[in-house]
Protein backbone atom coordinates (compact mmCIF):
# COMPACT_ATOMS: atom_id res chain seq x y z
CA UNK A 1 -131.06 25.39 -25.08
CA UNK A 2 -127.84 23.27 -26.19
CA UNK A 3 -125.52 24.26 -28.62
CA UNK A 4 -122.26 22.37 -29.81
CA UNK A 5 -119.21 24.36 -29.09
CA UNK A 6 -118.92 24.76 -32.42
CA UNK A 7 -122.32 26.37 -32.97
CA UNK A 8 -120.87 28.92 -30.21
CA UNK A 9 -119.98 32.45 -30.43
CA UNK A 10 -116.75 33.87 -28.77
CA UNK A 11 -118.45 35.02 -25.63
CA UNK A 12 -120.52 32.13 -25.00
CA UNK A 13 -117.36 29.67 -25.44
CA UNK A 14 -115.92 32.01 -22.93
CA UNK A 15 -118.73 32.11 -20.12
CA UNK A 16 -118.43 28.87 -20.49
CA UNK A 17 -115.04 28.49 -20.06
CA UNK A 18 -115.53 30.83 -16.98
CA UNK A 19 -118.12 28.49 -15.63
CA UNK A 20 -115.41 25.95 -15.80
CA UNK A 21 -112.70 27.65 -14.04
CA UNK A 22 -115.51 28.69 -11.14
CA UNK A 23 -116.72 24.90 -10.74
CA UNK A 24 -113.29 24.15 -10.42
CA UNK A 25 -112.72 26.64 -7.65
CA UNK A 26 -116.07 25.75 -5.76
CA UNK A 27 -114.73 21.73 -5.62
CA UNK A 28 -111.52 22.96 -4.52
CA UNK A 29 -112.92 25.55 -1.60
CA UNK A 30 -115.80 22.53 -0.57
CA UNK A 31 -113.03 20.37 -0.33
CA UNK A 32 -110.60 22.88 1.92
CA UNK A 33 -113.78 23.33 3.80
CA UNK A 34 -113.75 19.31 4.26
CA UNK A 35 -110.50 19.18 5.46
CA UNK A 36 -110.42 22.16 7.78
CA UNK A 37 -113.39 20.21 9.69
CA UNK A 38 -111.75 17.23 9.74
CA UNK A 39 -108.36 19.28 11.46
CA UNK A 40 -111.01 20.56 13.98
CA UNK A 41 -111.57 17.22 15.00
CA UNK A 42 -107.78 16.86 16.23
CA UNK A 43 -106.69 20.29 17.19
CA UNK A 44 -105.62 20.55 20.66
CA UNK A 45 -105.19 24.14 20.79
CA UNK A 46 -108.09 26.27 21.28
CA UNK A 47 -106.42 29.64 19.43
CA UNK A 48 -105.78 27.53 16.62
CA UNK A 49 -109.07 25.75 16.59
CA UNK A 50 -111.21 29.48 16.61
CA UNK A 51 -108.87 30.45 14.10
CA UNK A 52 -109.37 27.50 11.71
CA UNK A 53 -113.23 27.53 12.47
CA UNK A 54 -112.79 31.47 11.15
CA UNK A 55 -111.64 30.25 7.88
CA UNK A 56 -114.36 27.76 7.09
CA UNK A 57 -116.69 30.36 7.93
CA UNK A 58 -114.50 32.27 5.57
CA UNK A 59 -114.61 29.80 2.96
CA UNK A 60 -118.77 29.30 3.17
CA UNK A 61 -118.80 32.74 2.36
CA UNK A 62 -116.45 31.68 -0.74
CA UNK A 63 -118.94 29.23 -1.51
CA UNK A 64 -121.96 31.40 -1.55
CA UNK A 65 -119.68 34.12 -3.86
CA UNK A 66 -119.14 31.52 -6.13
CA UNK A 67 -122.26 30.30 -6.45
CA UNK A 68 -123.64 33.55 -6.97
CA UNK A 69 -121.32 33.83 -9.86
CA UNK A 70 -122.19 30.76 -11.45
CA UNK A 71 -125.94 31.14 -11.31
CA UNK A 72 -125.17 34.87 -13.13
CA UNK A 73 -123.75 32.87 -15.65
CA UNK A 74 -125.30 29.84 -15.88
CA UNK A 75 -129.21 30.11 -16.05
CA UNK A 76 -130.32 26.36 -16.48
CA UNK A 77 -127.69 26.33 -13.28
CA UNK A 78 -129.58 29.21 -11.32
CA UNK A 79 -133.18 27.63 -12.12
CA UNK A 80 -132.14 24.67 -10.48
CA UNK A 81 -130.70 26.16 -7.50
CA UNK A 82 -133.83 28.31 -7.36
CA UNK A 83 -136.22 25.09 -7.14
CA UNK A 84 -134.27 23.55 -4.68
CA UNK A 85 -133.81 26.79 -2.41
C-alpha cells in the first residue's frame, strides 16, 4: 500500500524519514567497504593490511545491522529481501 505523504500520519512520515537516514548510511558503509578493498590492493604493510581487512569485516556486520533495521521498518523492503534470500 502507497500513500502520499500527505495522506501520512506523524509516525509513518517519520519511519519513513528513518528509512531515509538508514539507506543513506548503508550507501555510505557499502561504499567505505569499496574503498577499504581497493586500499588492500596497495598496502604494503601486513599489520596494516589485517587491520584494514578487520574493519570491512567490521563494516559487513554494519551492513547486515542495517539491513535488519530497514526490513523492521520497511515491509514491502523485507519481502523482497526475503524472496531473494
Amino acid at each position: 500500500m502507497s500513500y502520499s505523504f500527505d495522506e501520512m500520519s506523524d509516525e509513518q512520515l517519520d519511519i519513513q524519514d528513518d528509512l531515509e537516514m538508514l539507506r543513506e548510511v548503508l550507501a555510505y558503509v557499502l561504499q567505505a567497504i569499496n574503498q577499504y578493498q581497493e586500499h588492500l590492493l596497495y598496502l604494503e604493510n601486513e599489520e596494516a593490511a589485517a587491520a584494514l581487512e578487520r574493519i570491512v569485516e567490521q563494516e559487513k556486520e554494519h551492513v547486515a545491522e542495517l539491513l535488519r533495521l530497514i526490513q523492521g521498518l520497511d515491509p514491502v523492503q523485507a519481502e523482497k529481501i526475503k524472496k531473494i534470500l
